[in-house]
N, C-alpha and C. Protein backbone atom coordinates (compact mmCIF):
# COMPACT_ATOMS: atom_id res chain seq x y z
N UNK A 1 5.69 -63.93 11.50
CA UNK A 1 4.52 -63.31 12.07
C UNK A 1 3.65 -64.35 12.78
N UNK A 2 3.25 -65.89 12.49
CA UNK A 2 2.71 -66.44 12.38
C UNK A 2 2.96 -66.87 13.91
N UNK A 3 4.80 -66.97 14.03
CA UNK A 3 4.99 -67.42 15.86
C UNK A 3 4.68 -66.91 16.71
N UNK A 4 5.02 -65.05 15.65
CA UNK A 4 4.69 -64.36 16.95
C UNK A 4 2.96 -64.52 17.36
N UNK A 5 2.37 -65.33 17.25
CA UNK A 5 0.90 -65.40 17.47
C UNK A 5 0.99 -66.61 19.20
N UNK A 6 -0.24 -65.78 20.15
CA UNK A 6 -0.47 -67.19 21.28
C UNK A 6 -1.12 -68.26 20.69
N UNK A 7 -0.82 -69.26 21.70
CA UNK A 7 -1.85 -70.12 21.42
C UNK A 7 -3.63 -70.03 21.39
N UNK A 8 -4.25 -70.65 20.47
CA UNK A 8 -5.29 -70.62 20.32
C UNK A 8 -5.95 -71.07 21.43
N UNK A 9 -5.49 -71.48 22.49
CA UNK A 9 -6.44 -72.18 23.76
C UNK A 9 -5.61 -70.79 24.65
N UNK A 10 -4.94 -69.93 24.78
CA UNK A 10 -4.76 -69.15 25.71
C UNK A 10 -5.50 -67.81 25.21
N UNK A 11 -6.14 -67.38 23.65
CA UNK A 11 -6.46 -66.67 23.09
C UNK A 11 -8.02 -67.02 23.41
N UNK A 12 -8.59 -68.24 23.25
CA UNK A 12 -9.87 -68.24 23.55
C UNK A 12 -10.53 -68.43 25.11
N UNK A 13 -9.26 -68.95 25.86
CA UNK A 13 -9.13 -69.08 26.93
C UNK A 13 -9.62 -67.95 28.16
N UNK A 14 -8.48 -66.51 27.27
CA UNK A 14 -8.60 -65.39 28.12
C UNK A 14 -9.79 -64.84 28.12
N UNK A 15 -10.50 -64.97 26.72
CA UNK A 15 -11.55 -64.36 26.48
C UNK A 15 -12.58 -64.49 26.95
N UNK A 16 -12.53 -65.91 26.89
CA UNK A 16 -13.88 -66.61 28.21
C UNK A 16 -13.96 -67.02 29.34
N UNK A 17 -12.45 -67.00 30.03
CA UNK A 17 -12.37 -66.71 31.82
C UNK A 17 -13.65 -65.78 32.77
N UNK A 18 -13.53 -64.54 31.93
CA UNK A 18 -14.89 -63.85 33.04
C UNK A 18 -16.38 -64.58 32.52
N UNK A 19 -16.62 -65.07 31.33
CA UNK A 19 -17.98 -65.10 31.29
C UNK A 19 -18.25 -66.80 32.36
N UNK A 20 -16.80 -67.49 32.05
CA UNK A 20 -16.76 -68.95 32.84
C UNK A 20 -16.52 -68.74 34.35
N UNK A 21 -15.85 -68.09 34.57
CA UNK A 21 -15.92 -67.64 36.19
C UNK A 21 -17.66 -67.04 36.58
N UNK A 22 -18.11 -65.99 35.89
CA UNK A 22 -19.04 -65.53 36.37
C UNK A 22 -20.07 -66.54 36.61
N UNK A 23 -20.18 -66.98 35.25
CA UNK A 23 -21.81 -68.38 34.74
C UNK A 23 -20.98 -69.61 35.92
N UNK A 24 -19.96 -69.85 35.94
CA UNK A 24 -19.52 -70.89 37.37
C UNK A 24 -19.74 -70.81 38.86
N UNK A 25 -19.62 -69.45 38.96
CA UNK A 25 -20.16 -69.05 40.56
C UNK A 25 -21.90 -68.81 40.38
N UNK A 26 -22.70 -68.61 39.39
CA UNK A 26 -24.24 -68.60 39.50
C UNK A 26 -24.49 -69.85 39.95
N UNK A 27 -23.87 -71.00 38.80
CA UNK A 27 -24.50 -72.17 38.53
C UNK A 27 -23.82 -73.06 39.84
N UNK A 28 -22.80 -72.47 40.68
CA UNK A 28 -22.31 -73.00 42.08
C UNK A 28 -22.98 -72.65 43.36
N UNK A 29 -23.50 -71.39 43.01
CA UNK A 29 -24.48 -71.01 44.00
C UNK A 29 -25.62 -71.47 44.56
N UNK A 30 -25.67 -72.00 42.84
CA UNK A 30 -27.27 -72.98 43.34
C UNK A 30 -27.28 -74.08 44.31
N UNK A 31 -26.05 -75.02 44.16
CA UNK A 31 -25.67 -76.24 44.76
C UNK A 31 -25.05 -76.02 46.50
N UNK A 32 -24.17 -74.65 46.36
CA UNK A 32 -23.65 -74.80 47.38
C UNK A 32 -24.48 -74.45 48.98
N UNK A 33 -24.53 -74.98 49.72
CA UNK A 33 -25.03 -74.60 50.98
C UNK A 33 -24.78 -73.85 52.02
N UNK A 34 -23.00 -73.86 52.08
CA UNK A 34 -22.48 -73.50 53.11
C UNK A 34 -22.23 -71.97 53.05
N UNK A 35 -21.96 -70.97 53.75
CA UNK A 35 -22.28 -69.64 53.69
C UNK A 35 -20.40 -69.32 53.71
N UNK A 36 -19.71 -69.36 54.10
CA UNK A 36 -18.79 -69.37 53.46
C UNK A 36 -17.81 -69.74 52.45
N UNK A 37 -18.24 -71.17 52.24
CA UNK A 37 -18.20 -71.21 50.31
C UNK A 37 -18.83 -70.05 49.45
N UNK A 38 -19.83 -69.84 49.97
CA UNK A 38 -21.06 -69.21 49.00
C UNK A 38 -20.26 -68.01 48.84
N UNK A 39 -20.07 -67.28 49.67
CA UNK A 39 -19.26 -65.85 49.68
C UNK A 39 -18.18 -66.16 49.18
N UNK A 40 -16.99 -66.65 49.11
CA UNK A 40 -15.88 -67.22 48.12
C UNK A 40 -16.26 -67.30 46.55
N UNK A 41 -17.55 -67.91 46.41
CA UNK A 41 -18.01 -68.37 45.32
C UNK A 41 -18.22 -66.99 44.63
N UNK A 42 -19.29 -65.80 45.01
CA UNK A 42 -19.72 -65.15 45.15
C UNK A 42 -18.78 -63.92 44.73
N UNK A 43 -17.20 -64.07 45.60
CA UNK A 43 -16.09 -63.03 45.43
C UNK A 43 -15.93 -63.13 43.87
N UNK A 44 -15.49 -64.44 43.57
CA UNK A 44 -14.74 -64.73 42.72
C UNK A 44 -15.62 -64.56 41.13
N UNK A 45 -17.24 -65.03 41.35
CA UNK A 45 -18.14 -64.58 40.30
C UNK A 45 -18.62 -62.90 40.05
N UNK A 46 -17.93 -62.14 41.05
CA UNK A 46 -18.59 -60.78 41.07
C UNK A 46 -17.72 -60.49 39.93
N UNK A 47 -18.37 -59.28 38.83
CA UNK A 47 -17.76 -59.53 37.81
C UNK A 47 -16.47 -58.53 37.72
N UNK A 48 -15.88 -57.53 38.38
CA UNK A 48 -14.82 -56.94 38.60
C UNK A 48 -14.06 -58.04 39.18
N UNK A 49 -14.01 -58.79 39.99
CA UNK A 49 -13.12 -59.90 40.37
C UNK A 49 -12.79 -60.84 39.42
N UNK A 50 -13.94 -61.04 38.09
CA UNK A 50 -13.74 -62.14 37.74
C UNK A 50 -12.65 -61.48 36.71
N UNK A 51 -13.12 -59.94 35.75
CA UNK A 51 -11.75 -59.45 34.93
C UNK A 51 -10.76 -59.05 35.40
N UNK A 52 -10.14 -58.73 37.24
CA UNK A 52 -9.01 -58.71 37.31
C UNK A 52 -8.34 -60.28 37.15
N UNK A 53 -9.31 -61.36 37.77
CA UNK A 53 -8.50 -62.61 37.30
C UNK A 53 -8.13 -62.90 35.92
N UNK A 54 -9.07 -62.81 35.03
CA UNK A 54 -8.89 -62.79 33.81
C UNK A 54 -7.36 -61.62 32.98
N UNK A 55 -7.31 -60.14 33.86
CA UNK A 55 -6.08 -59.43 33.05
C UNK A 55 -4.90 -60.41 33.90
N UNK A 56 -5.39 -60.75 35.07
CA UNK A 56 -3.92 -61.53 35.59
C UNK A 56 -3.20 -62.92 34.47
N UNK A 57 -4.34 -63.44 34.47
CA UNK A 57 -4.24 -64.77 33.34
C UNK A 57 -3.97 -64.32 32.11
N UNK A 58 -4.18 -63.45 31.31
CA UNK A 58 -3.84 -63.10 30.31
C UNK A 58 -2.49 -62.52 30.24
N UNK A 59 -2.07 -61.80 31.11
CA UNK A 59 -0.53 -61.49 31.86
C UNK A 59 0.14 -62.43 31.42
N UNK A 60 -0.07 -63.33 32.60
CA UNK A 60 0.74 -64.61 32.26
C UNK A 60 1.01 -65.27 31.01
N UNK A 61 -0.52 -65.94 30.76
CA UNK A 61 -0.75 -66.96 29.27
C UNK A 61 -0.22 -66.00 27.70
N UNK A 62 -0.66 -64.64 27.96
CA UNK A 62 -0.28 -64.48 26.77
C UNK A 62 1.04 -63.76 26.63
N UNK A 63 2.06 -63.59 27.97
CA UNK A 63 3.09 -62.77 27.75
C UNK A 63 4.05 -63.84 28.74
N UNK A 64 4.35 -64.10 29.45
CA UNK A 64 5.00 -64.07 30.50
C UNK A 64 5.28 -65.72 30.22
N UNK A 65 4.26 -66.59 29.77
CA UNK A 65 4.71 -67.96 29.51
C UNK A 65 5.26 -68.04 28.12
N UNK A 66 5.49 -67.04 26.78
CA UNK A 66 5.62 -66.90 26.04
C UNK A 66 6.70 -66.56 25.55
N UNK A 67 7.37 -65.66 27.41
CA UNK A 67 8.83 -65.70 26.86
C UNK A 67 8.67 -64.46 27.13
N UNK A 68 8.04 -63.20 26.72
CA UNK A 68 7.87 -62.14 27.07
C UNK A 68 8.47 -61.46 28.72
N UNK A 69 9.90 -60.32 28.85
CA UNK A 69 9.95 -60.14 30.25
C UNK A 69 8.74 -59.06 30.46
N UNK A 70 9.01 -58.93 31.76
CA UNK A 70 7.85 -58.07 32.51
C UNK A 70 7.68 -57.29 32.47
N UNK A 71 8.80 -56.19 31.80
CA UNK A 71 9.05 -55.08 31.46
C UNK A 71 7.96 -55.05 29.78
N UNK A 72 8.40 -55.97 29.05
CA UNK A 72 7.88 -55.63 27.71
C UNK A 72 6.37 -56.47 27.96
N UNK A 73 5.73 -56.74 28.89
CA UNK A 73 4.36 -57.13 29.48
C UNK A 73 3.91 -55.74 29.98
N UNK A 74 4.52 -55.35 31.37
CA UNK A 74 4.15 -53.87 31.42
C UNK A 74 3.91 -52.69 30.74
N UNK A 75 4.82 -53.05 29.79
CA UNK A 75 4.78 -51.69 28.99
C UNK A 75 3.42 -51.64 27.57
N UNK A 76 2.90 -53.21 27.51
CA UNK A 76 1.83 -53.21 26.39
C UNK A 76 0.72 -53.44 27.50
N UNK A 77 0.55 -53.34 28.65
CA UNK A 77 -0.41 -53.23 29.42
C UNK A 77 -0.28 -51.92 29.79
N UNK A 78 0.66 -50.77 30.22
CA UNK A 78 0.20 -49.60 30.05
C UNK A 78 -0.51 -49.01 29.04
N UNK A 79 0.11 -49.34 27.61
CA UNK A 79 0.09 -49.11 26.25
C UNK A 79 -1.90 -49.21 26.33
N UNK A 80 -2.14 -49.95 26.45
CA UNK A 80 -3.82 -50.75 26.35
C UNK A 80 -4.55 -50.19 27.74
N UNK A 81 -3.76 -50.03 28.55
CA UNK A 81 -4.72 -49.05 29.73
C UNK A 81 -4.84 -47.69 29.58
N UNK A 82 -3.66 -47.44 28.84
CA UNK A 82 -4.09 -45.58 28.04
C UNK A 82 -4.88 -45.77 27.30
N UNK A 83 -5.35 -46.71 26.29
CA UNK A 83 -6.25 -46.61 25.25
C UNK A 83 -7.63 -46.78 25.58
N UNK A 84 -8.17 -47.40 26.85
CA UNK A 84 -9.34 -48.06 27.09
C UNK A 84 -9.49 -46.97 28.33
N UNK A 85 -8.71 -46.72 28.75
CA UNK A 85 -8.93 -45.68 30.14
C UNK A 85 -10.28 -44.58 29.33
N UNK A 86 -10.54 -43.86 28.48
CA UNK A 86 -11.47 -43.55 28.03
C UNK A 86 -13.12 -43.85 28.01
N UNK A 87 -13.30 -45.36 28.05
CA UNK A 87 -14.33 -45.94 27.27
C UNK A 87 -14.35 -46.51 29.32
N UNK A 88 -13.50 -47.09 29.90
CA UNK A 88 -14.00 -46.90 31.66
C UNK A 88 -13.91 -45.98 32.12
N UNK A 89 -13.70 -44.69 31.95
CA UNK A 89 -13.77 -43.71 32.74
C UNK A 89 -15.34 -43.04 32.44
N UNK A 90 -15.72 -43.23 30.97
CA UNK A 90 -17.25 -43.21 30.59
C UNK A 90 -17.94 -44.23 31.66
N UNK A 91 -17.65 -45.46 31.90
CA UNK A 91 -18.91 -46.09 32.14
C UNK A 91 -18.74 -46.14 33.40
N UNK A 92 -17.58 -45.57 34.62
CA UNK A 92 -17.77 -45.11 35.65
C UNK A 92 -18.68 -44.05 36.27
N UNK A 93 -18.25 -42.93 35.18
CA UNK A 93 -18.79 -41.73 34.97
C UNK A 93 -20.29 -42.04 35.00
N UNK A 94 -20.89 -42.89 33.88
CA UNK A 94 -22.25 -43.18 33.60
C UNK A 94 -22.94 -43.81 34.87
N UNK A 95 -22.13 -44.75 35.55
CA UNK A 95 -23.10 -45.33 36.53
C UNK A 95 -22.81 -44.46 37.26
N UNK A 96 -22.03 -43.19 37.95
CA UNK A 96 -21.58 -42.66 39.00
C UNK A 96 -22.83 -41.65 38.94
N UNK A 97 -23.15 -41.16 37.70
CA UNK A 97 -24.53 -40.04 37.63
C UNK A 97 -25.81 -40.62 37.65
N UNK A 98 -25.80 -41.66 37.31
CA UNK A 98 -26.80 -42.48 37.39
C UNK A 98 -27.49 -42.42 38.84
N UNK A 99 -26.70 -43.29 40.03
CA UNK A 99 -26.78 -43.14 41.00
C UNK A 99 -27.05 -42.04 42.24
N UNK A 100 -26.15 -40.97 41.51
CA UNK A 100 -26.45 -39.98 42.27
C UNK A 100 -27.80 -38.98 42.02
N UNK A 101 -28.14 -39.34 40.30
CA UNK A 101 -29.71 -39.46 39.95
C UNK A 101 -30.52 -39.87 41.18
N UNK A 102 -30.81 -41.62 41.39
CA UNK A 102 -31.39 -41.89 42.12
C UNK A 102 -31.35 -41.84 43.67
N UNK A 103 -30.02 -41.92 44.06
CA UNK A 103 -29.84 -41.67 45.73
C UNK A 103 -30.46 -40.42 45.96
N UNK A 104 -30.15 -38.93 45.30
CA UNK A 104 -30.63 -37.62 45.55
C UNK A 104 -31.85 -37.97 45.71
N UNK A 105 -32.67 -38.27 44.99
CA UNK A 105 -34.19 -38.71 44.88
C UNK A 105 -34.55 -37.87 43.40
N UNK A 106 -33.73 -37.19 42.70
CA UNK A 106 -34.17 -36.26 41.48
C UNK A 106 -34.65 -37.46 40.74
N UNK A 107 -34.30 -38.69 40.24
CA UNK A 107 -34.91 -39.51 39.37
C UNK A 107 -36.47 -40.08 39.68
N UNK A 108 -36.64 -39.96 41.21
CA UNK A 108 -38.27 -40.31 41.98
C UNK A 108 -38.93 -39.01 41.69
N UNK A 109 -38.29 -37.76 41.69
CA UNK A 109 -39.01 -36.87 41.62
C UNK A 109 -39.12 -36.60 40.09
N UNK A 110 -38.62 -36.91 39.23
CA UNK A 110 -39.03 -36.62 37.95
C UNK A 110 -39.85 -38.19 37.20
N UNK A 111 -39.88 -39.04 37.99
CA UNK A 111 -40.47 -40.30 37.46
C UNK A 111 -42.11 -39.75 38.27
N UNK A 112 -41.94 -39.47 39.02
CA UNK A 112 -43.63 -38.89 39.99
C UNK A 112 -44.28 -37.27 38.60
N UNK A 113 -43.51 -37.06 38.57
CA UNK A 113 -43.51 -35.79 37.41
C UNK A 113 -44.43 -36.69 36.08
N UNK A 114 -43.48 -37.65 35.47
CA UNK A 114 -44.06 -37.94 34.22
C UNK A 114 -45.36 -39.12 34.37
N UNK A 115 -45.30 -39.72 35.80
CA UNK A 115 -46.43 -40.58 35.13
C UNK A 115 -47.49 -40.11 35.36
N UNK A 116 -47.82 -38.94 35.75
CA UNK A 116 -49.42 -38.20 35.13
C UNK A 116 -49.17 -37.44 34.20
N UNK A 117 -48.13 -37.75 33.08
CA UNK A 117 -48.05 -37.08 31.53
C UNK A 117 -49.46 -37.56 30.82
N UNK A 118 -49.71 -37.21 30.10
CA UNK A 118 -50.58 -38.14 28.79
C UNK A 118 -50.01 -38.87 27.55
N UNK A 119 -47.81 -37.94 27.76
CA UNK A 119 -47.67 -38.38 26.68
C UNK A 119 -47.18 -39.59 27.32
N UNK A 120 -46.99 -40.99 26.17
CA UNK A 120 -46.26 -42.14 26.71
C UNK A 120 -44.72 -42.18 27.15
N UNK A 121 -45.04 -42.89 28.04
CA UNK A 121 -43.36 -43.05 28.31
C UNK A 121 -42.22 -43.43 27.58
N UNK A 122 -42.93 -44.27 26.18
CA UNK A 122 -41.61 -44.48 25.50
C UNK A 122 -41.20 -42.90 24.88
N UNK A 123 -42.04 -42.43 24.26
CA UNK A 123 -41.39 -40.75 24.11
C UNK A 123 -40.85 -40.03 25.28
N UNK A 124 -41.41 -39.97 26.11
CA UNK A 124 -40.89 -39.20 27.48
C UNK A 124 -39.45 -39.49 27.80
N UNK A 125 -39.21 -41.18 27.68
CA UNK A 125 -37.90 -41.80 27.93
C UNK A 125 -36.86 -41.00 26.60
N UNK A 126 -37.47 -41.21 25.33
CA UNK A 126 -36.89 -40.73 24.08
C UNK A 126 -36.29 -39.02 24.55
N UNK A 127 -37.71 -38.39 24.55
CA UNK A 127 -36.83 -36.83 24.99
C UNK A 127 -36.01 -37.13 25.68
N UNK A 128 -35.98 -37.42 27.55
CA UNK A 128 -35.11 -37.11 28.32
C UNK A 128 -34.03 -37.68 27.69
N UNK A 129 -33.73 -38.72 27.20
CA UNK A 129 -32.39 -39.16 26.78
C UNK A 129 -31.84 -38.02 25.57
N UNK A 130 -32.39 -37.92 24.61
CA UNK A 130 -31.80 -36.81 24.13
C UNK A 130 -31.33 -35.55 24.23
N UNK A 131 -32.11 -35.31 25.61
CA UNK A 131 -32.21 -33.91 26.39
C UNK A 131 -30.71 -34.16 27.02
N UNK A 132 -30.60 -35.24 27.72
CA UNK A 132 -29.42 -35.86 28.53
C UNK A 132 -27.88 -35.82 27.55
N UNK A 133 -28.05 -36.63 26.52
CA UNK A 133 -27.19 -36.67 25.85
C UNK A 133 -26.45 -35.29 24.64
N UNK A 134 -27.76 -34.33 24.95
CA UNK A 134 -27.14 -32.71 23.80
C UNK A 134 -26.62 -32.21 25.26
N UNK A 135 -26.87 -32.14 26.56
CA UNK A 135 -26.77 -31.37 27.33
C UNK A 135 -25.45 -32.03 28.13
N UNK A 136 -24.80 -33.61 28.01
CA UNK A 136 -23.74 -33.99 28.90
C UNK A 136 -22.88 -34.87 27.70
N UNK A 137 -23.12 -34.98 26.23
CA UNK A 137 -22.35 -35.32 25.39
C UNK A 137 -22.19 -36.53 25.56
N UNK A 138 -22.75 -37.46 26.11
CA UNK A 138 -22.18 -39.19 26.20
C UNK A 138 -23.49 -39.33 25.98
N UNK A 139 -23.75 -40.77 25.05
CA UNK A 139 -24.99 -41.65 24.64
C UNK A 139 -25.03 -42.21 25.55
N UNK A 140 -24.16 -42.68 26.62
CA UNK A 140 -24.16 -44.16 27.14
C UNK A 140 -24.33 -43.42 28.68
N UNK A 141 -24.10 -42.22 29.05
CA UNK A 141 -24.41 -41.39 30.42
C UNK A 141 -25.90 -41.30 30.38
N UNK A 142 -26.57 -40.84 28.51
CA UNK A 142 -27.59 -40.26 28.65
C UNK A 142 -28.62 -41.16 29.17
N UNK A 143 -27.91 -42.69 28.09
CA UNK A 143 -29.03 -43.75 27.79
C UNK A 143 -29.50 -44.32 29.54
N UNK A 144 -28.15 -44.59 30.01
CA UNK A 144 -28.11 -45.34 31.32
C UNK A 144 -28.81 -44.45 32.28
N UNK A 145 -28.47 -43.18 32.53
CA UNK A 145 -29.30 -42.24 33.52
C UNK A 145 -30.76 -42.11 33.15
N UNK A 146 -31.41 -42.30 32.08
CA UNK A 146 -33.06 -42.39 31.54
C UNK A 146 -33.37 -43.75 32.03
N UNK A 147 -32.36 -44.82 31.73
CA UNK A 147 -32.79 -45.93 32.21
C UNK A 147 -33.37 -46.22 33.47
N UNK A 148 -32.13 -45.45 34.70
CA UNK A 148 -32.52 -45.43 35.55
C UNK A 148 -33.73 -44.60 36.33
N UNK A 149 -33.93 -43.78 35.56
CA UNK A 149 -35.27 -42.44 35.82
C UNK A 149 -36.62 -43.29 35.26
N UNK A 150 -36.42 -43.84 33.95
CA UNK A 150 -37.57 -44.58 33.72
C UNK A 150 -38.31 -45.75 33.93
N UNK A 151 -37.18 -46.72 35.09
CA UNK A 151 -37.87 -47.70 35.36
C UNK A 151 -38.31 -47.87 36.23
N UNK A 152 -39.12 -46.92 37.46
CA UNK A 152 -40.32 -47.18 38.04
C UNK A 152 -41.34 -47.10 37.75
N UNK A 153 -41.47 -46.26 36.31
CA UNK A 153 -42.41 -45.68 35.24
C UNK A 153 -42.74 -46.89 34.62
N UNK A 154 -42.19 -47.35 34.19
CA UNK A 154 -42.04 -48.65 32.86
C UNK A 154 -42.71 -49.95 33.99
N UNK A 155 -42.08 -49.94 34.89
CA UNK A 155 -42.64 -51.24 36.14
C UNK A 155 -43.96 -51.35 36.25
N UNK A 156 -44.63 -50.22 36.41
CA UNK A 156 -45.89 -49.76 36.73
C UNK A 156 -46.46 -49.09 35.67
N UNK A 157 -46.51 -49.27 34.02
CA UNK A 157 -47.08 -48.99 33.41
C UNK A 157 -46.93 -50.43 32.22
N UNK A 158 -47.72 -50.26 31.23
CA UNK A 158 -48.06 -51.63 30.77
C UNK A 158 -47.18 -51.79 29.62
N UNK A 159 -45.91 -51.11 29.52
CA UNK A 159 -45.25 -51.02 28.42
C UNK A 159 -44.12 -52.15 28.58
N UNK A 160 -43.46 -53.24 27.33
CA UNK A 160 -42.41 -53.72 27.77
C UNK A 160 -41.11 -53.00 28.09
N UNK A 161 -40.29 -53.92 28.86
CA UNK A 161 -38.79 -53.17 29.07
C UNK A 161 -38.21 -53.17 27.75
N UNK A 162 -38.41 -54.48 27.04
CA UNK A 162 -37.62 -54.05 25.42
C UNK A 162 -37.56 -53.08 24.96
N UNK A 163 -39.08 -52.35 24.71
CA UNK A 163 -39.36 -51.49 23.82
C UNK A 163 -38.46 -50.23 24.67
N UNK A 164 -38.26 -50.35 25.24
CA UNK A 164 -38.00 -48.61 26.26
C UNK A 164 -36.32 -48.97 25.69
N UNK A 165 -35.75 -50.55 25.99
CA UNK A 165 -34.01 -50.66 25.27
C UNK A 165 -34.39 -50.18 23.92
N UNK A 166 -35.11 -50.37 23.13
CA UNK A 166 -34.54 -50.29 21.35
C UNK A 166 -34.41 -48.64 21.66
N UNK A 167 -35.56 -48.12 22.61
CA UNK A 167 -35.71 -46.65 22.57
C UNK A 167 -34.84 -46.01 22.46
N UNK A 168 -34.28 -46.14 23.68
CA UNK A 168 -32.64 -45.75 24.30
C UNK A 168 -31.75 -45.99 23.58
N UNK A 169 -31.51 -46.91 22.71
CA UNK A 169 -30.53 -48.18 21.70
C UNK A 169 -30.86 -46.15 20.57
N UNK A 170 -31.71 -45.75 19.95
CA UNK A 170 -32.09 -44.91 19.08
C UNK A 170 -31.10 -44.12 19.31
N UNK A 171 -31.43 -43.58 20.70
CA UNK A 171 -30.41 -41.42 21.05
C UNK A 171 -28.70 -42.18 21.06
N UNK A 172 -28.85 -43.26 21.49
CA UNK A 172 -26.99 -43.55 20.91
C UNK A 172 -26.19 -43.76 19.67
């Protein structure tokens, strides 16, 4: 059991490729000048670029240099894209309503709605998220779409942003 294990530098390796790619293109950005470095820099730190590099490297490091053919690589990368396809198709889903929240303008028009409430916004944020989440069944659609409805409210009123996360952190 013990062989069948990767190495400990390709195991900690994979894991911290996107956060080292991402924190590498910030902290390159600062230095670099030239405008096409910067955009290279920029590709490669955006963070969907940085986890397809990262499933590519993990491909490799943990299957493919290991001895593993491509076939029995493919087939535990389908295996793991059926299982997670769930949990991204949520947080597509979540930012996809989110957005169309705010592009429509329904999130300006219900943020113009509540800030001549009396009640506070951290409750106001509390209902709608719960309202959101009995009425579309995801915590993380409800939490993220309040988020986005409540922070022109929260900008312009004297409340912190923390307090409005633990809020939201509650209806999930």
């Amino acid at each position: 059991m013990i062989d069948e294990m990767p190495p400990m530098w390709a195991s900690i390796g994979t894991a911290l490729l996107p956060v080292i790619l991402i924190g590498g293109a910030a902290f390159l950005n600062l230095f670099v000048h030239d405008d096409s470095l910067k955009e290279i820099i920029r590709f490669i730190g955006d963070p969907v670029v940085a986890m397809l590099i990262s499933v590519l490297f993990a491909i490799y490091s943990l299957g493919i240099a290991r001895g593993k053919t491509i076939d029995e690589v493919m087939a535990l990368v389908s295996k793991i894209g059926i299982e997670c396809d769930d949990d991204s198709f949520n947080y597509w889903r979540c930012r996809a309503f989110k957005q169309v929240m705010v592009d429509s303008g329904v999130s300006a028009y219900i943020a113009q709605l509540m800030k001549n409430s009396p009640v506070s916004p951290l409750i106001l944020a509390w209902l709608m998220a719960t309202f959101l989440r009995v009425c579309i069944g995801s915590a993380t659609v409800a939490a993220l779409t309040t988020a986005g409805i409540m922070a022109p409210i929260i900008s312009g009123a004297s409340i912190h942003p923390e307090l409005m996360f633990y809020q939201l952190v509650l209806v999930v």
